[in-house]
Protein backbone atom coordinates (compact mmCIF):
# COMPACT_ATOMS: atom_id res chain seq x y z
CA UNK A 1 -34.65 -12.00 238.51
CA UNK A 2 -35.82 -8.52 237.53
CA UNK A 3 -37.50 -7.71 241.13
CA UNK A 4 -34.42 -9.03 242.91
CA UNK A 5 -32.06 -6.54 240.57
CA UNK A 6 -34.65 -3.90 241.02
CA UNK A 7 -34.55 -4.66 244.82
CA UNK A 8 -30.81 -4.92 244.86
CA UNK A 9 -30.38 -1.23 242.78
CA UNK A 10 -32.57 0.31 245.37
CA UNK A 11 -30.80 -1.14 248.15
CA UNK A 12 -27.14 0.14 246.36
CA UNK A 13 -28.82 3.50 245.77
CA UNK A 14 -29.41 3.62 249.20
CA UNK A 15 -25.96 3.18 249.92
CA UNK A 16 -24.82 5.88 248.05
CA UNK A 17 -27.07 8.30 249.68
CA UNK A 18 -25.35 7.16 252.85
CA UNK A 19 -22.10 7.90 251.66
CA UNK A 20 -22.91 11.79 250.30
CA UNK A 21 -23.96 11.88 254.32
CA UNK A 22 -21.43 10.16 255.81
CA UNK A 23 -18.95 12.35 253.30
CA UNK A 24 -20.65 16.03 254.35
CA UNK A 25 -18.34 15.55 257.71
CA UNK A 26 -14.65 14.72 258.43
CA UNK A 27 -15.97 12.39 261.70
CA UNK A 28 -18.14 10.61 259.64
CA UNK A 29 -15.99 10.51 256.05
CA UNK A 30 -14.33 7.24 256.30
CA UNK A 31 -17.92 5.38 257.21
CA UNK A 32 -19.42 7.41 254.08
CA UNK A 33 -16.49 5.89 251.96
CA UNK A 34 -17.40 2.48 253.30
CA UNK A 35 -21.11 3.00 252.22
CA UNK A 36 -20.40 4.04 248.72
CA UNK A 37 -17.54 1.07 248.32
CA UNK A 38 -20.50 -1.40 249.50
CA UNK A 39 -22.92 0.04 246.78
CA UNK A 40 -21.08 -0.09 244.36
CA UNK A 41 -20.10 -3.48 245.14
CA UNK A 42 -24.11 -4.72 245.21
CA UNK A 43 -24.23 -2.82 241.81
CA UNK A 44 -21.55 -4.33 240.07
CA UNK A 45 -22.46 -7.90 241.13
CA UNK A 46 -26.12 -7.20 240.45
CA UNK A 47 -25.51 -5.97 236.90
CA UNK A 48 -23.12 -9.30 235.89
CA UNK A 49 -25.97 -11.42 237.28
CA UNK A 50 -28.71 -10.08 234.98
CA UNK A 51 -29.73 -12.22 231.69
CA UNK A 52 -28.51 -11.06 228.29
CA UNK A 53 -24.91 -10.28 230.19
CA UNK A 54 -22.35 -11.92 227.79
CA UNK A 55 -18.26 -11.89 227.37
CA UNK A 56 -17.15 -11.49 230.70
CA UNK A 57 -13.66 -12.10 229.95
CA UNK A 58 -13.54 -9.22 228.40
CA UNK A 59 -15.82 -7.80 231.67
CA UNK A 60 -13.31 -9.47 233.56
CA UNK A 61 -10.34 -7.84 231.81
CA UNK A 62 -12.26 -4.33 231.64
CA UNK A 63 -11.83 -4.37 235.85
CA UNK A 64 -8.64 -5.52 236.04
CA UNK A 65 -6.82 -3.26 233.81
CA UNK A 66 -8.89 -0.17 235.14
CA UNK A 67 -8.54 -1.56 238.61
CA UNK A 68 -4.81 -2.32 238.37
CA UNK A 69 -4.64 1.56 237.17
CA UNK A 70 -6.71 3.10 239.52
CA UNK A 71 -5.05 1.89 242.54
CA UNK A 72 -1.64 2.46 241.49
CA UNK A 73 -2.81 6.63 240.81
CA UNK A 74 -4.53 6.48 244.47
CA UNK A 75 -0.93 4.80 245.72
CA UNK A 76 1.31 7.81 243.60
CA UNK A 77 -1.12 10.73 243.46
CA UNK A 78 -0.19 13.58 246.27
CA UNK A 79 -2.67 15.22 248.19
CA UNK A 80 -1.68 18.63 246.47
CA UNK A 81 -2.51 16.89 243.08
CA UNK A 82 -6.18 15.92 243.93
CA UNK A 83 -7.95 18.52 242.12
CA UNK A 84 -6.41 17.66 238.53
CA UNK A 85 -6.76 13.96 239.32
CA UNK A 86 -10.34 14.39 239.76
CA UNK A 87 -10.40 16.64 236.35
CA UNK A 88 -8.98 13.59 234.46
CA UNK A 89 -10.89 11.12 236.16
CA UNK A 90 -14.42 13.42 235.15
CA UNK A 91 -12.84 13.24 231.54
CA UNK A 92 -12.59 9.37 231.43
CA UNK A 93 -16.88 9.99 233.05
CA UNK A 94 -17.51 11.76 230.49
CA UNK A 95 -15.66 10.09 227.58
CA UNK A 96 -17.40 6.53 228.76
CA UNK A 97 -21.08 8.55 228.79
CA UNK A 98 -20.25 9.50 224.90
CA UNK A 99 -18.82 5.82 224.08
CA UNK A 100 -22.13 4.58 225.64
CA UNK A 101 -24.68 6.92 223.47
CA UNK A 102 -22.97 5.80 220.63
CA UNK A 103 -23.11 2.41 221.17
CA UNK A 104 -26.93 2.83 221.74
CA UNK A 105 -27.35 4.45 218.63
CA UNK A 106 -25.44 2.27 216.27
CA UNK A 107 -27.16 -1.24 218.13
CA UNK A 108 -30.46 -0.07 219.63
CA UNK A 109 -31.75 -3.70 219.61
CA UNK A 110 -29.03 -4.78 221.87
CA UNK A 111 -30.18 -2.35 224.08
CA UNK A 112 -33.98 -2.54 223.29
CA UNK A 113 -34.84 1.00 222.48
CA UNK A 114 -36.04 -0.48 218.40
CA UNK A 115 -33.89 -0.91 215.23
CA UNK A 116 -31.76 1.42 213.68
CA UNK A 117 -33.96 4.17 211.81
CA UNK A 118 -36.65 3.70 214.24
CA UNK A 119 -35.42 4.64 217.58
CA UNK A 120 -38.33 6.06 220.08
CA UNK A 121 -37.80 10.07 219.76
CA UNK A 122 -37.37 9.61 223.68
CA UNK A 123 -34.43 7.73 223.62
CA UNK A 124 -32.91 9.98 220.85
CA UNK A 125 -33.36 12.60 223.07
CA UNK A 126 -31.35 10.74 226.54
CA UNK A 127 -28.30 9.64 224.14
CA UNK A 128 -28.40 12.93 222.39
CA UNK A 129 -28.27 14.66 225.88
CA UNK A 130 -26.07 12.10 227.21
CA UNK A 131 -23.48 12.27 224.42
CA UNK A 132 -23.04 16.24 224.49
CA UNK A 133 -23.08 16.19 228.08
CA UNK A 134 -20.45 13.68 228.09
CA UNK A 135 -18.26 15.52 225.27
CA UNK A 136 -18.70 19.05 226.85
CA UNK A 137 -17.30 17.42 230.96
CA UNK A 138 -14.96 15.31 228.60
CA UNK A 139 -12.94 18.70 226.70
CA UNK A 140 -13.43 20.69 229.34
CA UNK A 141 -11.83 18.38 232.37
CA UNK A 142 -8.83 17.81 229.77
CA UNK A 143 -8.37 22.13 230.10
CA UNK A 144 -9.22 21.83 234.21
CA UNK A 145 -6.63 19.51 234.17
CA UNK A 146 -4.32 21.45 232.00
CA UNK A 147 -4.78 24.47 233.82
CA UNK A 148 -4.28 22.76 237.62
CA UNK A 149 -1.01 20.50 236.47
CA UNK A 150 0.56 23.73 234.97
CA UNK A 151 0.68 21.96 231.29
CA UNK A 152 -1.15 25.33 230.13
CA UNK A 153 -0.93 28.39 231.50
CA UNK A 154 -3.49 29.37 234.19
CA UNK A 155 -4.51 32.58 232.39
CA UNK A 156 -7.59 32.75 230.80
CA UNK A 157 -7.71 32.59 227.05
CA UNK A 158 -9.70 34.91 225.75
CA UNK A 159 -10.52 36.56 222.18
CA UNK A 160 -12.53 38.69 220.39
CA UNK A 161 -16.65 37.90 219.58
CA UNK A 162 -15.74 34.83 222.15
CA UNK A 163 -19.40 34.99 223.98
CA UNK A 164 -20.81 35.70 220.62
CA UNK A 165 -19.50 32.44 219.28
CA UNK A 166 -20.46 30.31 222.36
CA UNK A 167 -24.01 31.42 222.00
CA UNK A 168 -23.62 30.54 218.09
CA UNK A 169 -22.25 27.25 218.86
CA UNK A 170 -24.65 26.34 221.69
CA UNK A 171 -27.92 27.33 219.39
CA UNK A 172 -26.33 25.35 216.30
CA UNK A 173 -26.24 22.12 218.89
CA UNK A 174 -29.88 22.44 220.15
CA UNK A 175 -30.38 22.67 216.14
CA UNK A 176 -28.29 19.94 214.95
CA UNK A 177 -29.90 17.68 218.36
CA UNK A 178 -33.22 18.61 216.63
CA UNK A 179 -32.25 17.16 213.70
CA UNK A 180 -30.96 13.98 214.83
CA UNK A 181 -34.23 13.25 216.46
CA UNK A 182 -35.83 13.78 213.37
CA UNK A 183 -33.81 12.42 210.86
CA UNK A 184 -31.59 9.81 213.01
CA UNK A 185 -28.35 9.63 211.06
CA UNK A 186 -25.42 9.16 211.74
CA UNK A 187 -23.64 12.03 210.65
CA UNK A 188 -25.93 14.38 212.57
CA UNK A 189 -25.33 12.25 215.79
CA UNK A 190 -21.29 12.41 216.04
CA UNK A 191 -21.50 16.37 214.16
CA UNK A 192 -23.33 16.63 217.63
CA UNK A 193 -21.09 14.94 219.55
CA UNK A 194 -17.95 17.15 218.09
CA UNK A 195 -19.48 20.16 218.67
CA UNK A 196 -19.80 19.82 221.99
CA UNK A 197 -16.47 18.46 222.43
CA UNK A 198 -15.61 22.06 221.11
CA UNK A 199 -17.85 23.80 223.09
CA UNK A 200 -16.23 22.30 226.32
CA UNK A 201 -13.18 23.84 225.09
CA UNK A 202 -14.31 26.60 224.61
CA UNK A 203 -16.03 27.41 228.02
CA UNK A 204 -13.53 26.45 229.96
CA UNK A 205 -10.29 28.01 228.72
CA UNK A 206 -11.74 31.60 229.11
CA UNK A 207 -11.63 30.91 232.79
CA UNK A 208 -8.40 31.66 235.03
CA UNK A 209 -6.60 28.90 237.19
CA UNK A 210 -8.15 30.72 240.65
CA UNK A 211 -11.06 29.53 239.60
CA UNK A 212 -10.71 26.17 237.87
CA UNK A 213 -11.53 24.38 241.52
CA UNK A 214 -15.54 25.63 240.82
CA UNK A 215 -14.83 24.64 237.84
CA UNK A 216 -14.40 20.97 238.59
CA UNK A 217 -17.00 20.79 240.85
CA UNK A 218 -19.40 22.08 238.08
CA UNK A 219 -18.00 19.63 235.86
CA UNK A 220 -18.08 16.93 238.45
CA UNK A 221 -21.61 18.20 238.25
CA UNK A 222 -21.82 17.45 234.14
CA UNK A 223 -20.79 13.71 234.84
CA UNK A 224 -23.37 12.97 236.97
CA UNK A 225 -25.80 14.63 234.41
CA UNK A 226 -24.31 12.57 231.45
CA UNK A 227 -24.80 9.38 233.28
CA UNK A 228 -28.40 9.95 234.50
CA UNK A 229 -28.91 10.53 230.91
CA UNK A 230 -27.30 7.09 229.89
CA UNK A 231 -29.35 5.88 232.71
CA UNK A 232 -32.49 6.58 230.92
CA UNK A 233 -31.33 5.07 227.34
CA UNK A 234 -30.09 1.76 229.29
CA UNK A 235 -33.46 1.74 231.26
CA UNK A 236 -30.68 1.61 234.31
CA UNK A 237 -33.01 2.69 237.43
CA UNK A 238 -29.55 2.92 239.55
CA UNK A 239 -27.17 4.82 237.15
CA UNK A 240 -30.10 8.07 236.74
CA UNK A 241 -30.39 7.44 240.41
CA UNK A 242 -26.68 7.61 240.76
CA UNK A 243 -26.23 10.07 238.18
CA UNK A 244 -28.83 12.81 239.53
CA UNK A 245 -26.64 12.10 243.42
CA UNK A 246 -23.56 13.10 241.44
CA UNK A 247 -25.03 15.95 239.56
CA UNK A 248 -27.51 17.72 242.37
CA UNK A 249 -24.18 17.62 244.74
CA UNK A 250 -21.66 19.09 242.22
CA UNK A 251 -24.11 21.54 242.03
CA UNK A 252 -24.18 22.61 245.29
CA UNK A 253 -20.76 21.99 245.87
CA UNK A 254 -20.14 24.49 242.76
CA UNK A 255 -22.53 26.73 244.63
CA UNK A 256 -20.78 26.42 248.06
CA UNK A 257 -17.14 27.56 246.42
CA UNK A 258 -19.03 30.37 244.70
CA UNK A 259 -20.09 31.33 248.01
CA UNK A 260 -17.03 31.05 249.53
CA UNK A 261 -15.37 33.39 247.14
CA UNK A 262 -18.31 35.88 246.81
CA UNK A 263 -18.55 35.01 243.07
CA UNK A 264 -21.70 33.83 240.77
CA UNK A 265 -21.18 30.70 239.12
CA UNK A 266 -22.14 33.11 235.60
CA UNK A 267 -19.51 35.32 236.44
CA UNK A 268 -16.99 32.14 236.79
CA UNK A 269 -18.37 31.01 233.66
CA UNK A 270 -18.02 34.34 231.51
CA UNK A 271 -14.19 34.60 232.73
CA UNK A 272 -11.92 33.71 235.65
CA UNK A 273 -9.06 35.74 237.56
CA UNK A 274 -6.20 35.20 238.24
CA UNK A 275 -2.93 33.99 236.31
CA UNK A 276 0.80 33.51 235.88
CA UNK A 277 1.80 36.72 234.51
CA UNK A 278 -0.74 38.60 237.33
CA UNK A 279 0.93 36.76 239.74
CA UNK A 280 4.76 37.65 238.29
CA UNK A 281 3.79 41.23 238.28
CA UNK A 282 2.30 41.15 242.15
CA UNK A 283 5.38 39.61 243.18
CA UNK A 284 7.89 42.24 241.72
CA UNK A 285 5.44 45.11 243.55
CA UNK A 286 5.83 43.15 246.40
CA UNK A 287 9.75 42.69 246.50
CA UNK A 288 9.44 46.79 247.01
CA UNK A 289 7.98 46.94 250.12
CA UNK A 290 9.44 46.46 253.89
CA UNK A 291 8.22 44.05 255.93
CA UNK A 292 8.88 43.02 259.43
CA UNK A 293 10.69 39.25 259.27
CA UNK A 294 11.66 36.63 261.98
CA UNK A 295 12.46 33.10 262.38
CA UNK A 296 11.49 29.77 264.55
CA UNK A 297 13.20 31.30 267.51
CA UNK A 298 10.77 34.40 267.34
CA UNK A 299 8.05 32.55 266.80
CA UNK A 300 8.25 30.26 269.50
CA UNK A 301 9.18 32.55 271.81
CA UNK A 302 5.49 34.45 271.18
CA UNK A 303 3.33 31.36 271.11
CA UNK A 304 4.25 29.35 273.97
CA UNK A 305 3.70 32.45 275.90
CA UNK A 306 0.51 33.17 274.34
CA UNK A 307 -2.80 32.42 276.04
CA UNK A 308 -4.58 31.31 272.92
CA UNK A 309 -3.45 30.56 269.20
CA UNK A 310 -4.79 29.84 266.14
CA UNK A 311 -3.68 28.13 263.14
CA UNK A 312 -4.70 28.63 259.08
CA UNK A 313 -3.62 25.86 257.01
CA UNK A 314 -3.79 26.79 253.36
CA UNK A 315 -2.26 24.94 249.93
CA UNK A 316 1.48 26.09 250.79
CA UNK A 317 0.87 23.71 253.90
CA UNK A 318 -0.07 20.88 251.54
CA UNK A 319 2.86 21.64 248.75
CA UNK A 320 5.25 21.36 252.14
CA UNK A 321 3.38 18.35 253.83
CA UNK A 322 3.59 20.12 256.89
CA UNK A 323 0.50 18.46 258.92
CA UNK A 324 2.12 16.06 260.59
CA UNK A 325 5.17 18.08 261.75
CA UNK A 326 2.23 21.09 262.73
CA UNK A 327 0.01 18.90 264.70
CA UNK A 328 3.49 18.10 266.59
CA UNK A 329 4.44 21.47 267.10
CA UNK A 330 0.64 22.43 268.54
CA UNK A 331 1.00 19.32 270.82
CA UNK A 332 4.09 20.87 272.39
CA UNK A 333 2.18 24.04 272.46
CA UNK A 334 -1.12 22.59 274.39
CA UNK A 335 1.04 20.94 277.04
CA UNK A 336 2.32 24.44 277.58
CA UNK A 337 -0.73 25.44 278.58
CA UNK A 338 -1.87 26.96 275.24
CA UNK A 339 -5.20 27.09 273.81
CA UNK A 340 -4.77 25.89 270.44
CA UNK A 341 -7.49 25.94 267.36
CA UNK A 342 -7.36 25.50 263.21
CA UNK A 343 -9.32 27.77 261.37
CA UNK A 344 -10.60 26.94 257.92
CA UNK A 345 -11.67 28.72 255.24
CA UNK A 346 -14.31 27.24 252.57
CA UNK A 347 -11.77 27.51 249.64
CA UNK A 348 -8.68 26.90 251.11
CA UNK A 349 -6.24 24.42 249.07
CA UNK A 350 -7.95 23.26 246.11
CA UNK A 351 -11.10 22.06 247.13
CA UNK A 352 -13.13 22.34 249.76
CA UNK A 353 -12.26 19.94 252.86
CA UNK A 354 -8.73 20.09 251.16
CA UNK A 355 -7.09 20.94 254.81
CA UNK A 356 -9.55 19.22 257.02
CA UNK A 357 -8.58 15.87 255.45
CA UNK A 358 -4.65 16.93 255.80
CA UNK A 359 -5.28 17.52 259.65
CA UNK A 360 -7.55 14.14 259.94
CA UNK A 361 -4.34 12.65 258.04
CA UNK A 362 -2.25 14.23 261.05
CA UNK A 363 -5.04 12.53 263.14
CA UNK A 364 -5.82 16.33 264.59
CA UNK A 365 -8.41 15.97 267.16
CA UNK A 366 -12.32 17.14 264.74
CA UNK A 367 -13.12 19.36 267.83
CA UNK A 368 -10.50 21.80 267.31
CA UNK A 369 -10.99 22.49 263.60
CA UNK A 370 -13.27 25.37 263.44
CA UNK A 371 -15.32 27.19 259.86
CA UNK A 372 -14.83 30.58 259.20
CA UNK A 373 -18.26 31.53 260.70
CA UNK A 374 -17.26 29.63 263.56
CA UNK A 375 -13.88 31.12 264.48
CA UNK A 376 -13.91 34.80 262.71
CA UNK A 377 -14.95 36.46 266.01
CA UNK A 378 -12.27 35.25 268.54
CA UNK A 379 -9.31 36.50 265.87
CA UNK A 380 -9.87 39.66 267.58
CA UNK A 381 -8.97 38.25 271.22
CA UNK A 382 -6.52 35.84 270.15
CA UNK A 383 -2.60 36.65 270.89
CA UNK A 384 -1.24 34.99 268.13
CA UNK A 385 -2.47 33.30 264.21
CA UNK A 386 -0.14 30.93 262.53
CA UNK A 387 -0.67 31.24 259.01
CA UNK A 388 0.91 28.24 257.44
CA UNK A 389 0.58 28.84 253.25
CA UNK A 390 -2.30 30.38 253.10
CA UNK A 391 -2.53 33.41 251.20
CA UNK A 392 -5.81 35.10 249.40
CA UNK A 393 -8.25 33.64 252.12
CA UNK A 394 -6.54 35.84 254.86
CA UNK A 395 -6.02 39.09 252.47
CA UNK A 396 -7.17 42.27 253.72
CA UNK A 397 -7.60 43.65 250.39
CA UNK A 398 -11.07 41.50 250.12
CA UNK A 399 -12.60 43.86 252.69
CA UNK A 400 -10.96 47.12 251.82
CA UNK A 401 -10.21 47.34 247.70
CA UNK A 402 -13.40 47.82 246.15
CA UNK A 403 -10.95 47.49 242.94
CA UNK A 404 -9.34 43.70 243.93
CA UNK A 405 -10.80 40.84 242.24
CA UNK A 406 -11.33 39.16 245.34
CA UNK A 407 -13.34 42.18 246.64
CA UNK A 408 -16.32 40.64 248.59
CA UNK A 409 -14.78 37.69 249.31
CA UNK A 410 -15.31 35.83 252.48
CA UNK A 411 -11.82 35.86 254.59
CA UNK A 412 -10.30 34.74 258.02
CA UNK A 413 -9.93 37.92 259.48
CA UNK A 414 -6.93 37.01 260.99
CA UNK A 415 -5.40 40.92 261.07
CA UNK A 416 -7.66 41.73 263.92
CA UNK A 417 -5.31 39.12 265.69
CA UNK A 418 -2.67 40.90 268.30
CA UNK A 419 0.10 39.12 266.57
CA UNK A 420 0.45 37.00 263.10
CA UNK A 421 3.09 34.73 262.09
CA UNK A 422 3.17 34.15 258.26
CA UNK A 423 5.10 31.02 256.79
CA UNK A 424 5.54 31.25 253.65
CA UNK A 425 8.56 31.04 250.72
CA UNK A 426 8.66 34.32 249.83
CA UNK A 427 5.91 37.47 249.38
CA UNK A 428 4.87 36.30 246.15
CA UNK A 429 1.07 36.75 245.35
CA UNK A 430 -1.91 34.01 246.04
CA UNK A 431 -3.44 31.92 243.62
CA UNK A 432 -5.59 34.66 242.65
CA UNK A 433 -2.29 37.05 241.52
CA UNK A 434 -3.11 39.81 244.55
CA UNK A 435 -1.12 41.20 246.70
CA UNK A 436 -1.39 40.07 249.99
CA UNK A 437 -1.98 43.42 252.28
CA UNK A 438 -1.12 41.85 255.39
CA UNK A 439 2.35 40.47 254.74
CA UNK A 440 2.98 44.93 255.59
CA UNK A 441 0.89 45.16 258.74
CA UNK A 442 2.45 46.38 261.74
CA UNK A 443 1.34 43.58 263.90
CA UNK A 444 2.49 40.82 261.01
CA UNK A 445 6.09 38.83 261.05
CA UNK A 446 6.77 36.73 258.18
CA UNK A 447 8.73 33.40 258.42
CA UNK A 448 10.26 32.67 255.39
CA UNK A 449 10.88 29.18 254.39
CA UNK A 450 9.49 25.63 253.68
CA UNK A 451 6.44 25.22 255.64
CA UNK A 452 8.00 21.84 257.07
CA UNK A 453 11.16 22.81 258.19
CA UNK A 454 10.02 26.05 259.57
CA UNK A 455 7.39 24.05 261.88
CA UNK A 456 10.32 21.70 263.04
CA UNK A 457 13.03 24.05 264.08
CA UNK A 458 10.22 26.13 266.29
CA UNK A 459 9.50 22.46 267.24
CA UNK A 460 13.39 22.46 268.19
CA UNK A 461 13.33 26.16 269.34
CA UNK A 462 9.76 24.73 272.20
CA UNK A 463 11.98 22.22 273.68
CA UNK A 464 10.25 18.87 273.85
């Protein structure tokens, strides 16, 4: 039975390598889902059929009552609430990886790794690694979480010595793991284990809400890491193989949105920007300053008798769950003769492939949503951009204010358009609380309003 389950794990691993492929593309996504449903599948079946597997009625119940919640969430959740879902479903990752180690620890036998007092220093070492792993992703998703669903404030939280007392706290757990290896009691094991719960706290609610999407991808990252190191204490080939999938592509996920917002992952780390009282202020400069406004009628009027147009979603677009009635408005547009693309930028919504999934939802043809490095040169011989609630990824001030905190930044570069057409509720500030430089441009007209109803009366204003 063991070189069947050893068989079946590789063939399951295999599965889920499929999926991170099929996932790395919107044409491919739904096949990649299928893959990692079908591994996991082989997985689960393969575990209940190996010996020593007892109580599965309470197995039994264990999938039910997570399954019956699971699906209900994916039935309720909104697409604009993705981020924080995934931030409370890390927690439960990490919370199970703790649960786990501790389980280990008080029952090696049952998991043959020796008797208590004599555990191999090896598997000290996974469970210790697995358990602060596990408590660090679980605190700190429960403040991502906080942070995204507006619970807490998206400021960061900051005092004095803070740094000082992570590094304090951090050597004190490599000390007190030490320990536990050495000694093997229980108090060291769950002082370890509460620590790092604390230290997940702490790291993550110096960091501002602009920046709490890298900072679910680096937790994201942490699950996968406190898994593999379950993995290793269960002797469980597929979960380190699973769990080093999960944490090499949080990684580089983490590393892509760092990219995308011309930020290191330290400098995310030592303290985020970006937060309600930023963003109050930014709005009230805002209110001061004249800006050039229009409605559906002036807007349709300049795209239908534009030669080319291009549209950038962003997270107001998702708030308004505008796709559908956007992809109908750019249909109009196209039989008018109209060259119509999507641009979209590496951070835009919450997560990356945020908008490409909303336009696959609105079943917009792959072929005509373009990356930023694909599209940035034709803004400057397009007639008109549509910006549909997107804000810091098409800001100016990321080019030309050496003093912005999205200086650097990667950005559409959609002023170097002829025309733009903002939608958006009002000239409040992005995500990042800035100031959005090209709301004032001469060649910029804002539409104000719900992102929806906006796209449906220039829908009305087209003519069908």
């Amino acid at each position: 039975m063991e070189n069947y389950s050893i068989l079946a794990y590789l063939i399951s691993g295999i599965f889920f390598i499929l999926a991170l492929r099929g996932l790395s593309s919107p044409e491919t996504a739904r096949r990649g889902n299928i893959y990692g449903i079908t591994g996991m599948i082989i997985a689960v079946i393969t575990t209940l059929l190996l010996p020593g597997i007892e109580s599965y009625g309470l197995i039994a119940l264990g999938i039910l009552v997570g399954g019956v919640i699971g699906t209900s969430i994916a039935l309720k959740i909104e697409m604009t609430a993705l981020p924080q879902l995934i931030a409370a479903f890390h927690s439960l990752v990490g919370l199970a990886a703790v649960m786990v180690a501790g389980a280990a620890f008080h029952n090696p036998s049952a998991y043959g790794i020796g008797d208590s007092g004599s555990i191999p220093i090896a598997s000290l070492i996974e469970m210790s690694l697995g358990s602060s792993i596990g408590a660090i992703t679980f605190s700190g998703s429960i403040i991502a979480f906080g942070k995204l669903q507006g619970v807490m404030s998206g400021n960061p939280i900051t005092f004095k010595f803070q740094h000082f007392l992570n590094a304090v706290l951090g050597i004190t757990l490599i000390f007190i793991t030490v320990l536990f290896c050495l000694e093997q009691t229980q108090n060291l094991f769950w002082g370890l284990t509460l620590l790092a719960f604390i230290i997940g706290f702490l790291i993550i609610i110096p960091i501002g809400a602009a920046d709490m999407p890298v900072v679910v991808s680096m937790l994201n990252s942490y699950s996968g890491w406190a898994a593999c190191g379950i993995g290793f204490t269960l002797s469980n080939n597929l979960l380190i193989i699973t769990g080093a999938l999960v944490g090499s592509s949080g990684a580089i996920l983490s590393y892509v949105m760092c990219k995308g917002m011309n930020r290191s992952f330290i400098s995310v780390i030592l303290g985020g920007f970006g937060g309600d009282d930023v963003s109050a202020t930014a709005s009230k400069e805002v209110e001061q300053r004249p800006v050039k406004s229009g409605d559906s009628n002036d807007a349709a009027f300049m795209m239908q008798n534009a030669e080319s147009v291009i549209i950038v979603p962003g997270y107001g677009m998702a708030v308004a769950q505008a796709q559908h009635a956007l992809k109908e408005m750019c249909d109009i547009l196209k039989k008018k003769d109209v060259n119509v693309r999507y641009a979209i930028h590496p951070v835009a919504g919450r997560m990356p492939g945020h908008m490409n999934v909303l336009l696959a939802e609105a079943n917009v043809p792959y072929d005509e949503v373009l990356e930023l490095d694909e599209i940035n040169r034709d803004f400057a011989s397009t007639d008109v951009v549509f910006v549909i609630g997107a804000n810091d990824i098409t800001n100016p001030a990321a080019k030309t204010d050496p003093q912005s905190p999205i200086y650097g930044m990667p950005i559409l570069e959609v002023e170097n358009a002829k025309s733009v057409l903002f939608s958006k509720r009002s000239l409040g500030a992005g995500y990042a609380g800035v100031e959005n430089e090209l709301f004032f441009r001469d060649n910029t007209m804002m539409l104000f309003g719900d992102a929806k109803e906006m796209c449906e009366s220039i829908i009305n204003a087209l003519g069908k």
